[in-house]
PDB file of N, CA and C in Angstrom:
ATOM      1  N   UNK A   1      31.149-195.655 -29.903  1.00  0.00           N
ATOM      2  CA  UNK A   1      30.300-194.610 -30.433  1.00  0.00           C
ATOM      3  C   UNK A   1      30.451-194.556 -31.945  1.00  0.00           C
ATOM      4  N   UNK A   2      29.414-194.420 -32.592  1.00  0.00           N
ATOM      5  CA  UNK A   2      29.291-194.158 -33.784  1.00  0.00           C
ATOM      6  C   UNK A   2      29.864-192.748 -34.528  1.00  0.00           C
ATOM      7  N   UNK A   3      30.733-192.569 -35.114  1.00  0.00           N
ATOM      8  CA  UNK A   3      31.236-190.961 -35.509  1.00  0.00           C
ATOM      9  C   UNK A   3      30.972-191.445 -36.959  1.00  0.00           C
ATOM     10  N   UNK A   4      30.201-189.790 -37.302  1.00  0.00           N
ATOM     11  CA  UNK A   4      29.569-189.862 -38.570  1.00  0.00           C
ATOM     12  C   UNK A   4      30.460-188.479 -38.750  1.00  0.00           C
ATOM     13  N   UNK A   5      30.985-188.136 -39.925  1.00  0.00           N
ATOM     14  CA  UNK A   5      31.530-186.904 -40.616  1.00  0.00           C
ATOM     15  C   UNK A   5      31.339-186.798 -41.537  1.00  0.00           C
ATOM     16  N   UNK A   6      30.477-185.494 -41.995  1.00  0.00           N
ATOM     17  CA  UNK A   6      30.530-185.100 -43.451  1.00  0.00           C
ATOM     18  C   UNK A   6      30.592-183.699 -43.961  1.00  0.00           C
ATOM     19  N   UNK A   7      31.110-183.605 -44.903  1.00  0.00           N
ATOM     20  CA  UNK A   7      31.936-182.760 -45.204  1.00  0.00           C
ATOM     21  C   UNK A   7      30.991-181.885 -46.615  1.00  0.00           C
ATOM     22  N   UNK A   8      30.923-180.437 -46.461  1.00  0.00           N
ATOM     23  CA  UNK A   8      30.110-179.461 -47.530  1.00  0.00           C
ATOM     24  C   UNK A   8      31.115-178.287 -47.898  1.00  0.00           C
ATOM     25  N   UNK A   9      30.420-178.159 -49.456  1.00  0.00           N
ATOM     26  CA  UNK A   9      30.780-177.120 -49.931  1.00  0.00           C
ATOM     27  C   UNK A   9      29.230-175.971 -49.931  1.00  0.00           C
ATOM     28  N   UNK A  10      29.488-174.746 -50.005  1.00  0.00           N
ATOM     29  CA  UNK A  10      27.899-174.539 -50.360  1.00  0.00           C
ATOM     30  C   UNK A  10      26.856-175.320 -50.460  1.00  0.00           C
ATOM     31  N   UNK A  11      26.997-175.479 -49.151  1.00  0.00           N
ATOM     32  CA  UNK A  11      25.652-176.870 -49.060  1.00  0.00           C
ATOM     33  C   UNK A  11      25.565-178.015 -49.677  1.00  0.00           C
ATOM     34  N   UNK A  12      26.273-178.481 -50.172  1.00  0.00           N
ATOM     35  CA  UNK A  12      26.670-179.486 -50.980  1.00  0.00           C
ATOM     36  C   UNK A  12      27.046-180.640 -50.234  1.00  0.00           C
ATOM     37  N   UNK A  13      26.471-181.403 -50.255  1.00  0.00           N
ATOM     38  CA  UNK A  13      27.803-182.557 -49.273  1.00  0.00           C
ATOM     39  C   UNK A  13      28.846-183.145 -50.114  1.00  0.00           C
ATOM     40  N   UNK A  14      29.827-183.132 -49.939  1.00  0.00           N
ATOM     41  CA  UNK A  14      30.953-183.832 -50.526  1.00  0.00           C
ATOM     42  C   UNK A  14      31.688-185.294 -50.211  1.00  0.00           C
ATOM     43  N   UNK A  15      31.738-185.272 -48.713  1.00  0.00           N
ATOM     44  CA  UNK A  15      32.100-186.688 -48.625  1.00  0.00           C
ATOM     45  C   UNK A  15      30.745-186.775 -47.614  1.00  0.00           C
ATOM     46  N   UNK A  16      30.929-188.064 -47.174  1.00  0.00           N
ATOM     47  CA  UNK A  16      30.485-188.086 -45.390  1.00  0.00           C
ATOM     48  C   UNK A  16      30.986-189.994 -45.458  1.00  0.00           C
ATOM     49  N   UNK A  17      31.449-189.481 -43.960  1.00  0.00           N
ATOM     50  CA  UNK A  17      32.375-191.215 -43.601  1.00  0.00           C
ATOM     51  C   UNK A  17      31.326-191.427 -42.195  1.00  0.00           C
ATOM     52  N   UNK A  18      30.863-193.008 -41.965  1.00  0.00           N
ATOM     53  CA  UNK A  18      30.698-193.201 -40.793  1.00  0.00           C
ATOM     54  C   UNK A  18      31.411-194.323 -40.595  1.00  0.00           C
ATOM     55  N   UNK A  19      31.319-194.189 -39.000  1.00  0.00           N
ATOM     56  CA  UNK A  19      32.969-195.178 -38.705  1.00  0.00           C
ATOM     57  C   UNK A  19      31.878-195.611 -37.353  1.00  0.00           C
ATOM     58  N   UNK A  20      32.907-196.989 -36.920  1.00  0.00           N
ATOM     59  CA  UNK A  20      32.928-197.578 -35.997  1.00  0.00           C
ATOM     60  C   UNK A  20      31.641-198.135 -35.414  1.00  0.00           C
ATOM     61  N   UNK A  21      31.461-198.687 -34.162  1.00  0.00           N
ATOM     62  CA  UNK A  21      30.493-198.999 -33.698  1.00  0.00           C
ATOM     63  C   UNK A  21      29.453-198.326 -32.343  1.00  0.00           C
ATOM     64  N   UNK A  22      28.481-198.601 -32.032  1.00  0.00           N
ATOM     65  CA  UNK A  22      27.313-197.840 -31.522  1.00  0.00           C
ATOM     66  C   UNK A  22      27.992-197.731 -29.789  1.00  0.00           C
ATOM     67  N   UNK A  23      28.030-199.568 -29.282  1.00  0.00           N
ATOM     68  CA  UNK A  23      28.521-199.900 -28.158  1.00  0.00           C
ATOM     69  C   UNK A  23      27.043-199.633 -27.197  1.00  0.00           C
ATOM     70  N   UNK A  24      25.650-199.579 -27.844  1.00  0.00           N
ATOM     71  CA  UNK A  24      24.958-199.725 -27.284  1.00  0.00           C
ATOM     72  C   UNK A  24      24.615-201.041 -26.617  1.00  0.00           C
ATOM     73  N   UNK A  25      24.487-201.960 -27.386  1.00  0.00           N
ATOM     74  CA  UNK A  25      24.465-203.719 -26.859  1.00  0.00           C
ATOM     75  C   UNK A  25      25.604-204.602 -27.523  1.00  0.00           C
ATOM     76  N   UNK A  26      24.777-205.809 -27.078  1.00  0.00           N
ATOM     77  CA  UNK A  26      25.786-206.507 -27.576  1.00  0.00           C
ATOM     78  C   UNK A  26      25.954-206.774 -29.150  1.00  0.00           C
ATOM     79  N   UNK A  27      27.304-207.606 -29.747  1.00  0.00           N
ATOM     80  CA  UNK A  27      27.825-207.477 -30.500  1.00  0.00           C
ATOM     81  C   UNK A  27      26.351-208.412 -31.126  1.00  0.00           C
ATOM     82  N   UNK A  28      25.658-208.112 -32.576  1.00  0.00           N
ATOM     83  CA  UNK A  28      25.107-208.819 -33.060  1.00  0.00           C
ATOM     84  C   UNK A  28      23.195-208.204 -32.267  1.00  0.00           C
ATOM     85  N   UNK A  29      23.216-207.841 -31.266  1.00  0.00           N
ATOM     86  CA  UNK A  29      22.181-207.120 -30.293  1.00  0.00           C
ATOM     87  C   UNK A  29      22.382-205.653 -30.237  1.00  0.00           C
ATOM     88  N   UNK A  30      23.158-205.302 -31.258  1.00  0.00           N
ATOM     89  CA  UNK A  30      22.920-203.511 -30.844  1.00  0.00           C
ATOM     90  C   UNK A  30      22.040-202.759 -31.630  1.00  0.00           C
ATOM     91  N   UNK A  31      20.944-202.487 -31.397  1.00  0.00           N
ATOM     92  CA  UNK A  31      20.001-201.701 -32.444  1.00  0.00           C
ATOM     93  C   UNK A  31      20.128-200.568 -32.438  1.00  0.00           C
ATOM     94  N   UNK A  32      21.129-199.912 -32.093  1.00  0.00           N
ATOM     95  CA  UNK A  32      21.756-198.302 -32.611  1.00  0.00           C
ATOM     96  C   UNK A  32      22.508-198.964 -33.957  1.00  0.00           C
ATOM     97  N   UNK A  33      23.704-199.815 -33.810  1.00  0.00           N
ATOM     98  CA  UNK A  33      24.252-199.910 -35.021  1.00  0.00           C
ATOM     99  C   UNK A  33      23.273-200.681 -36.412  1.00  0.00           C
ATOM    100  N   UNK A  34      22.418-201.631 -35.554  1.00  0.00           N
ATOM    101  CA  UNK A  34      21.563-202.013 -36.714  1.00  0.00           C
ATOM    102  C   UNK A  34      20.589-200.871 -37.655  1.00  0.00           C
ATOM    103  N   UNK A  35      20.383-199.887 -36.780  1.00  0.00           N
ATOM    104  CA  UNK A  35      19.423-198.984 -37.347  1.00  0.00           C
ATOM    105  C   UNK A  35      20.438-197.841 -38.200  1.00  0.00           C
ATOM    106  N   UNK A  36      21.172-197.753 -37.475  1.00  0.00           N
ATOM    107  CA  UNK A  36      22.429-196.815 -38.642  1.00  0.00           C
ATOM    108  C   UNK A  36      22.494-197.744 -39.923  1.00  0.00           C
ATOM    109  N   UNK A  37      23.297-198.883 -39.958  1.00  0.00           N
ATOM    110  CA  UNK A  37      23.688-199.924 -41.054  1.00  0.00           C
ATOM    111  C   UNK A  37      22.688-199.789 -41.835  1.00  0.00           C
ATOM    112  N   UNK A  38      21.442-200.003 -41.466  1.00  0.00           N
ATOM    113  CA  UNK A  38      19.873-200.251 -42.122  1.00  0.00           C
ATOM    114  C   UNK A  38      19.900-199.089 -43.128  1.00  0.00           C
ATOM    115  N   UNK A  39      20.104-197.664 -42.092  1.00  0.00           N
ATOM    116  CA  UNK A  39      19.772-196.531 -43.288  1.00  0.00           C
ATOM    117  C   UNK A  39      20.889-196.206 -44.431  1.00  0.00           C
ATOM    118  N   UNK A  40      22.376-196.833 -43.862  1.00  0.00           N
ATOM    119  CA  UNK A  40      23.363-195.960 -44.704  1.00  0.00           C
ATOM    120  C   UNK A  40      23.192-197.003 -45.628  1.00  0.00           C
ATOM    121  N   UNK A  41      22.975-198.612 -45.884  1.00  0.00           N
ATOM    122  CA  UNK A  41      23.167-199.455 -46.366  1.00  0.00           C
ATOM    123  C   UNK A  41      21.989-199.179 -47.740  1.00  0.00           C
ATOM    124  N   UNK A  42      21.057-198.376 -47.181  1.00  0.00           N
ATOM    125  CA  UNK A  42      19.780-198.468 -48.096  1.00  0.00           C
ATOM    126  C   UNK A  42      20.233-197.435 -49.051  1.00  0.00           C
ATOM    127  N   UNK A  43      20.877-196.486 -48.351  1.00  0.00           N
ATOM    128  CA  UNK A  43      21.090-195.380 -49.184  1.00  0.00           C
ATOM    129  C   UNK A  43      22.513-195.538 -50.328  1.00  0.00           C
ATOM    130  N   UNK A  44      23.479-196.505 -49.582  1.00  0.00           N
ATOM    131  CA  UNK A  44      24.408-197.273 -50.431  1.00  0.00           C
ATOM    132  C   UNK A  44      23.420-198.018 -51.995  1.00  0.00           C
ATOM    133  N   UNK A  45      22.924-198.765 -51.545  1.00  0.00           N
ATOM    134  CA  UNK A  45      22.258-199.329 -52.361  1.00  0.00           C
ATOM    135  C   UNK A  45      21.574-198.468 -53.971  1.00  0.00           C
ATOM    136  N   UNK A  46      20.870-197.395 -53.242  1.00  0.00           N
ATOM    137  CA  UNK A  46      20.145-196.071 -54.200  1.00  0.00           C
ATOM    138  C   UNK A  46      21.030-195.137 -54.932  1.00  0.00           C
ATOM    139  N   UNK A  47      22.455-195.116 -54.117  1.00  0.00           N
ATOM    140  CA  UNK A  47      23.287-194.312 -55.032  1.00  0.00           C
ATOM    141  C   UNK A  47      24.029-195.090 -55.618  1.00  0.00           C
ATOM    142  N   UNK A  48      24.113-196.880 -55.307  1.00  0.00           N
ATOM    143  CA  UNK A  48      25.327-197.573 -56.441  1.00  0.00           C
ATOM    144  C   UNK A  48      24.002-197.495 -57.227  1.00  0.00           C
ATOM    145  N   UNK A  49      22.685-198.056 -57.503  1.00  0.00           N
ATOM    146  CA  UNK A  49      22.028-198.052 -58.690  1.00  0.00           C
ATOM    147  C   UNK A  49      21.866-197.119 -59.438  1.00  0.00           C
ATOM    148  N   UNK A  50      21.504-195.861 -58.831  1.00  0.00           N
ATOM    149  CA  UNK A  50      21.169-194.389 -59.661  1.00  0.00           C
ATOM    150  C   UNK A  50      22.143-193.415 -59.769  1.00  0.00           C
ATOM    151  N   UNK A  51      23.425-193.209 -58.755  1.00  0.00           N
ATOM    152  CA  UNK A  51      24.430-192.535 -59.335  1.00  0.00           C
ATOM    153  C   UNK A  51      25.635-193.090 -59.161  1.00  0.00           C
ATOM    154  N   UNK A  52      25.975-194.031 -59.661  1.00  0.00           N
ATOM    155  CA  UNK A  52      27.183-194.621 -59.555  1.00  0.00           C
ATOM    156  C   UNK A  52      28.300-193.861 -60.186  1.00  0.00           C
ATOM    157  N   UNK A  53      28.138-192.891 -61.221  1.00  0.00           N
ATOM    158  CA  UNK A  53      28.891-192.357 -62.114  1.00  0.00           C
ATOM    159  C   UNK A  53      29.221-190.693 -61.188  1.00  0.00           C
ATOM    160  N   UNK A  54      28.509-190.656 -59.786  1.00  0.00           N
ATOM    161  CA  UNK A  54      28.292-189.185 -59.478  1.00  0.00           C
ATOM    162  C   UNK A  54      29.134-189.645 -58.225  1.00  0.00           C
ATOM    163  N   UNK A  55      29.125-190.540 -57.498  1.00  0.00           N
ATOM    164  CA  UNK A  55      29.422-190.595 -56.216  1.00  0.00           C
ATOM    165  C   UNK A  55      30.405-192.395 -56.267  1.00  0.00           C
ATOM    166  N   UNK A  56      31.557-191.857 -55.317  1.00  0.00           N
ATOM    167  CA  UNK A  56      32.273-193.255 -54.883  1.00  0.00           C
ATOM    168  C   UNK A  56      32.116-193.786 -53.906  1.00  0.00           C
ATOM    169  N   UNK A  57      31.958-195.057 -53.812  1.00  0.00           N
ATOM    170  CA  UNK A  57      31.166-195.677 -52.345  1.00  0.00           C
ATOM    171  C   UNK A  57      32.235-196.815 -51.846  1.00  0.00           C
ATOM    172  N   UNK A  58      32.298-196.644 -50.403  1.00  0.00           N
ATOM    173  CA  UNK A  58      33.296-197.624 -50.124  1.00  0.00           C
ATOM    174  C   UNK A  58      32.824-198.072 -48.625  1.00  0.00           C
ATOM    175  N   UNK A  59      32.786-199.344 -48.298  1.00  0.00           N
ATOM    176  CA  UNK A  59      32.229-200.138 -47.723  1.00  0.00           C
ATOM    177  C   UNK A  59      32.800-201.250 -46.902  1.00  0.00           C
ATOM    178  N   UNK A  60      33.632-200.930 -45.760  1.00  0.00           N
ATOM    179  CA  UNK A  60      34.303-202.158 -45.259  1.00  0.00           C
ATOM    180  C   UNK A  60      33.322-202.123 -43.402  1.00  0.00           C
ATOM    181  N   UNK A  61      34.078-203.274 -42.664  1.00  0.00           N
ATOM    182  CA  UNK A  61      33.766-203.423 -41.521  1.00  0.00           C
ATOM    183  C   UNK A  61      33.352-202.517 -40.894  1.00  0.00           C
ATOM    184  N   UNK A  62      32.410-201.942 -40.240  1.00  0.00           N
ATOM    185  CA  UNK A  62      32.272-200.589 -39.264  1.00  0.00           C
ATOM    186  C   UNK A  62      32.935-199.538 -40.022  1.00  0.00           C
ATOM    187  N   UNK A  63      33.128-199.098 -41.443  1.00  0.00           N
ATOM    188  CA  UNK A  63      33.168-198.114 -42.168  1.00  0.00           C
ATOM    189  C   UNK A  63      32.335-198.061 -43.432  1.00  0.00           C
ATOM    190  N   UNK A  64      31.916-196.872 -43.495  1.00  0.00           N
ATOM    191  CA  UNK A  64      31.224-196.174 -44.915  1.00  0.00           C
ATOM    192  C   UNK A  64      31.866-195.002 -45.483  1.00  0.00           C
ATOM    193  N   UNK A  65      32.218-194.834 -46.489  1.00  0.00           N
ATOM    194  CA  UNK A  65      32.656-193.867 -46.968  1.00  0.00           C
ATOM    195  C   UNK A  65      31.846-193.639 -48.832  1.00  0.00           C
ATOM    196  N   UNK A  66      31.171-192.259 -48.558  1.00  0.00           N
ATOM    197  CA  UNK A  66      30.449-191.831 -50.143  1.00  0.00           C
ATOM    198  C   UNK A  66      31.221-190.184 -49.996  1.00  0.00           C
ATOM    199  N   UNK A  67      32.039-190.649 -51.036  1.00  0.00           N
ATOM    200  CA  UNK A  67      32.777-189.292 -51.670  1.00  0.00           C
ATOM    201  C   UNK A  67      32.012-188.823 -53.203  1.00  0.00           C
ATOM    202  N   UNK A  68      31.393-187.539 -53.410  1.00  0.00           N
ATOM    203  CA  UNK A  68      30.515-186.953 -54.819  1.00  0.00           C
ATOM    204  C   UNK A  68      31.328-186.477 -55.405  1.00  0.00           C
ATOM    205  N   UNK A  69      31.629-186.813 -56.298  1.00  0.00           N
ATOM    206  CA  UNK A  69      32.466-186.412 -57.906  1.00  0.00           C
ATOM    207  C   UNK A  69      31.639-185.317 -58.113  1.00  0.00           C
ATOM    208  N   UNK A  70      30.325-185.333 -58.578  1.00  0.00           N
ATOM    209  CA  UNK A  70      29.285-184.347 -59.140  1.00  0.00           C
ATOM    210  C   UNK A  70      28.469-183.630 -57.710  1.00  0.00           C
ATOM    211  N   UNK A  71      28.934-182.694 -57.141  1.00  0.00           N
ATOM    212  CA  UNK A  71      27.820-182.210 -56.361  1.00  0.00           C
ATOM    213  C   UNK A  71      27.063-181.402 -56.445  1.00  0.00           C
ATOM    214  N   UNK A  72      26.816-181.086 -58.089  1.00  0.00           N
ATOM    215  CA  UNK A  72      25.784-180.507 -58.730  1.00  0.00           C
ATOM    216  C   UNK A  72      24.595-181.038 -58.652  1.00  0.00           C
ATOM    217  N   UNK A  73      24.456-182.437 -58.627  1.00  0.00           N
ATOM    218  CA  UNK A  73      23.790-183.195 -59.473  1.00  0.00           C
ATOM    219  C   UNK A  73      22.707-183.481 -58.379  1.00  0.00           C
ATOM    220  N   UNK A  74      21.313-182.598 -58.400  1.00  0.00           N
ATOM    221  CA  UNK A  74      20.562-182.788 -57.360  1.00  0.00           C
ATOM    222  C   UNK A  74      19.696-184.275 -57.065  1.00  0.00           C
ATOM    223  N   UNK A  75      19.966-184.957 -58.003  1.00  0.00           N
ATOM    224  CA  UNK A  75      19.100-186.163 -57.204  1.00  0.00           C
ATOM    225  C   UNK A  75      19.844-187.090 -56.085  1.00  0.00           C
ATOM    226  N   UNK A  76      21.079-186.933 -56.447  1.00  0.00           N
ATOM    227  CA  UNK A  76      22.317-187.436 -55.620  1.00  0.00           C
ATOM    228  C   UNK A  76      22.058-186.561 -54.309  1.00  0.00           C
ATOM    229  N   UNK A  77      22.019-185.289 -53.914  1.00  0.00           N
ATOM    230  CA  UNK A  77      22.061-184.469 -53.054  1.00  0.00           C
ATOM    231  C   UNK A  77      20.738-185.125 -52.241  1.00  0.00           C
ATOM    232  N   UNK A  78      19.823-184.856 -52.710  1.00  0.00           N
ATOM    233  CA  UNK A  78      18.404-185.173 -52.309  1.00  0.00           C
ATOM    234  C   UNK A  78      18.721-186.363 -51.305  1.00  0.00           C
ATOM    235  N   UNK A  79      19.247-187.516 -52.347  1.00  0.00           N
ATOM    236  CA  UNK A  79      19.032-188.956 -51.244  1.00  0.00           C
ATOM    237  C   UNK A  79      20.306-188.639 -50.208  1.00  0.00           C
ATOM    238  N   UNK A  80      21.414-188.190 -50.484  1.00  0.00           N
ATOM    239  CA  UNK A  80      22.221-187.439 -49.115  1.00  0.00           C
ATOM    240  C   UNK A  80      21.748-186.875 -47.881  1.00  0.00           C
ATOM    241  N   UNK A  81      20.780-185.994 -48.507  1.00  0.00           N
ATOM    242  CA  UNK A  81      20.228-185.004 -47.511  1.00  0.00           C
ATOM    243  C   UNK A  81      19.092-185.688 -46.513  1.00  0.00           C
ATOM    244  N   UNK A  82      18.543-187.037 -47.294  1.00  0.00           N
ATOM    245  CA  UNK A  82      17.397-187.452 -47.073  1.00  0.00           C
ATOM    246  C   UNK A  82      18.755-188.506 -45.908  1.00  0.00           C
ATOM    247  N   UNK A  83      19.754-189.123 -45.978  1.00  0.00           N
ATOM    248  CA  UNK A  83      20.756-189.753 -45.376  1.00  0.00           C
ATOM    249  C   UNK A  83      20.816-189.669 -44.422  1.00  0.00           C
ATOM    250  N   UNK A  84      20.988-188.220 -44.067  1.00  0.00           N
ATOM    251  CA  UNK A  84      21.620-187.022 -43.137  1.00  0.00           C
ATOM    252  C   UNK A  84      20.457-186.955 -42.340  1.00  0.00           C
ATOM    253  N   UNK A  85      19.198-186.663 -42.523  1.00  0.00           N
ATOM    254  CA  UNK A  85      18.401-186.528 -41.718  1.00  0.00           C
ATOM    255  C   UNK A  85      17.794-187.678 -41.048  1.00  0.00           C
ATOM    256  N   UNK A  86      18.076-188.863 -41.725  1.00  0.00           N
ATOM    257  CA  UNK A  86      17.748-190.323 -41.138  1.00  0.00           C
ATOM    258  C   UNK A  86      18.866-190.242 -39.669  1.00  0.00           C
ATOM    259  N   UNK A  87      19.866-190.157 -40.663  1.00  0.00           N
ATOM    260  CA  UNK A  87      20.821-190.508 -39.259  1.00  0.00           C
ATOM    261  C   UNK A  87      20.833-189.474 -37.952  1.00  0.00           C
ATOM    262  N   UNK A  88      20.038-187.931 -38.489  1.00  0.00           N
ATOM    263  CA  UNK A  88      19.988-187.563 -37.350  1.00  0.00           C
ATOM    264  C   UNK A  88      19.104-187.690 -36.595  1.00  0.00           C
ATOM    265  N   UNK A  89      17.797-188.043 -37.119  1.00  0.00           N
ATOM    266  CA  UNK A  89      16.996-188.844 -36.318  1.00  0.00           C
ATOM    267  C   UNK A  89      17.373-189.725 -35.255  1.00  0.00           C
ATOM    268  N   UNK A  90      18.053-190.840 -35.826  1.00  0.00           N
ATOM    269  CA  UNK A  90      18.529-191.869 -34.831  1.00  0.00           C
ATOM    270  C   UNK A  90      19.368-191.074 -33.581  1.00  0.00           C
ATOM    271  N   UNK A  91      20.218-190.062 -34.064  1.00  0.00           N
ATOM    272  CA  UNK A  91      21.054-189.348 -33.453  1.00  0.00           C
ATOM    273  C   UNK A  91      20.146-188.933 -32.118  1.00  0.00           C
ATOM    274  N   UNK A  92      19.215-188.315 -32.299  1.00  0.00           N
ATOM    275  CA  UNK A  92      18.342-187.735 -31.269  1.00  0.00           C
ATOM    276  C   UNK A  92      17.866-188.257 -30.350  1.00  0.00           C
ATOM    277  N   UNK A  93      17.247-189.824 -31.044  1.00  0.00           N
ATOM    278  CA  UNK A  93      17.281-190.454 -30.092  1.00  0.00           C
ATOM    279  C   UNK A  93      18.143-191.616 -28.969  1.00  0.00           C
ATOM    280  N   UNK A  94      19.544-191.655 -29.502  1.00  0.00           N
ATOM    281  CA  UNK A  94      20.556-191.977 -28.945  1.00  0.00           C
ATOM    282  C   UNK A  94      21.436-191.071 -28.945  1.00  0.00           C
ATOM    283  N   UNK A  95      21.738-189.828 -28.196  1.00  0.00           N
ATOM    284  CA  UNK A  95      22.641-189.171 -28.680  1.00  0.00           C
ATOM    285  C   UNK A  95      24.002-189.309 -27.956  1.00  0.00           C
ATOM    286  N   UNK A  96      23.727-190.571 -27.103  1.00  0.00           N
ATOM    287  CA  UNK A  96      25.354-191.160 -26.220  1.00  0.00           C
ATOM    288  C   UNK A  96      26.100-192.261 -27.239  1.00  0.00           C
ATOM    289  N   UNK A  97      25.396-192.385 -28.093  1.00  0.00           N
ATOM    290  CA  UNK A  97      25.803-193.668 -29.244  1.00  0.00           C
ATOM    291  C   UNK A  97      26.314-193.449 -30.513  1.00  0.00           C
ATOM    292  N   UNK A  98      26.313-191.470 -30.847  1.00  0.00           N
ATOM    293  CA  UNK A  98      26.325-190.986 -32.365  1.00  0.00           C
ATOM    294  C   UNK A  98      27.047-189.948 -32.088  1.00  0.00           C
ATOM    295  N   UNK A  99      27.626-189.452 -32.624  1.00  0.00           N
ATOM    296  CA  UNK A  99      28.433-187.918 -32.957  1.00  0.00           C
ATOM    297  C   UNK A  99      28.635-187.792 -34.605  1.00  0.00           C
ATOM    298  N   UNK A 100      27.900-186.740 -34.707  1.00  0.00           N
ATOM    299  CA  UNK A 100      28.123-186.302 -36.020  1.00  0.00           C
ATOM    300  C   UNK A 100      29.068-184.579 -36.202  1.00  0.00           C
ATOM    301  N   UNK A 101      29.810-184.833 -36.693  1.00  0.00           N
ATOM    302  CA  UNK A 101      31.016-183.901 -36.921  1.00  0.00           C
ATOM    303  C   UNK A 101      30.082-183.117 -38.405  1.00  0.00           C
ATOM    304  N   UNK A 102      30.289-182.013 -38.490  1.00  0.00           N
ATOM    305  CA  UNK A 102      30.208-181.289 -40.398  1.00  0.00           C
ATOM    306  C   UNK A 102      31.339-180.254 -39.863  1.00  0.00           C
ATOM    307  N   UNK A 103      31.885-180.482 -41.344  1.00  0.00           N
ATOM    308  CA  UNK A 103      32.954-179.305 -42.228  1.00  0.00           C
ATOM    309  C   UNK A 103      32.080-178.681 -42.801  1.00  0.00           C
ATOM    310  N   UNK A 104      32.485-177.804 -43.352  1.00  0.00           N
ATOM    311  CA  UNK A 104      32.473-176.762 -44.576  1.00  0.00           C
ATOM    312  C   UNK A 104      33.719-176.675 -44.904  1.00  0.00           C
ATOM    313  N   UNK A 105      34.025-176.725 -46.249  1.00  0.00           N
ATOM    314  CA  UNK A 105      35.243-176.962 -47.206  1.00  0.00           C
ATOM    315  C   UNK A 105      34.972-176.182 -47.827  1.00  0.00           C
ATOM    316  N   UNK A 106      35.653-175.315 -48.768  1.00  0.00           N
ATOM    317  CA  UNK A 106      36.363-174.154 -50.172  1.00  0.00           C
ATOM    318  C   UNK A 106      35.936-175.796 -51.235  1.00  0.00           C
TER     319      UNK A 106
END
């Protein structure tokens, strides 16, 4: 299963980690994890070009991790939020393949 966590201050997102794999098909055949990868990867992409200086991005095997330095900074928020709602999309329609956890943090 896919576990997605992310973490807010006043609405803010601050981190969000997704981990692991879908376990819908097979390895290389799973289009739950391809369609997750697809969106977080795109959105990796939009925040190393446009806020690299706002947000830290980290990127290994079956992990993502974007931690916001600046969570003021609404264009950063925007493509987050726009993140968040991709993945819950997918969520909805697999919801044996996704768990998404939120904090609220001080």
């Amino acid at each position: 299963m896919i576990s997605i966590s992310v973490k807010r201050s006043h609405k803010a997102i601050l981190e969000l980690v997704i981990q692991d794999h879908a376990g819908y098909g097979a390895k290389g055949e799973d289009l739950v994890c391809a369609g997750v990868s697809a969106i977080a990867i795109g959105a990796l992409n939009a925040l190393d070009q446009k806020k690299q200086d706002v947000c830290e991005l980290e990127l290994r095997d079956a992990y993502i991790k974007i931690s916001v330095h600046q969570p003021k900074d609404q264009e950063a928020q925007l493509m987050l939020e726009m993140l968040m709602i991709q993945l819950q999309t997918v969520k909805e329609r697999y919801p044996n393949f996704i768990h998404i956890t939120k904090q609220e943090v001080a």
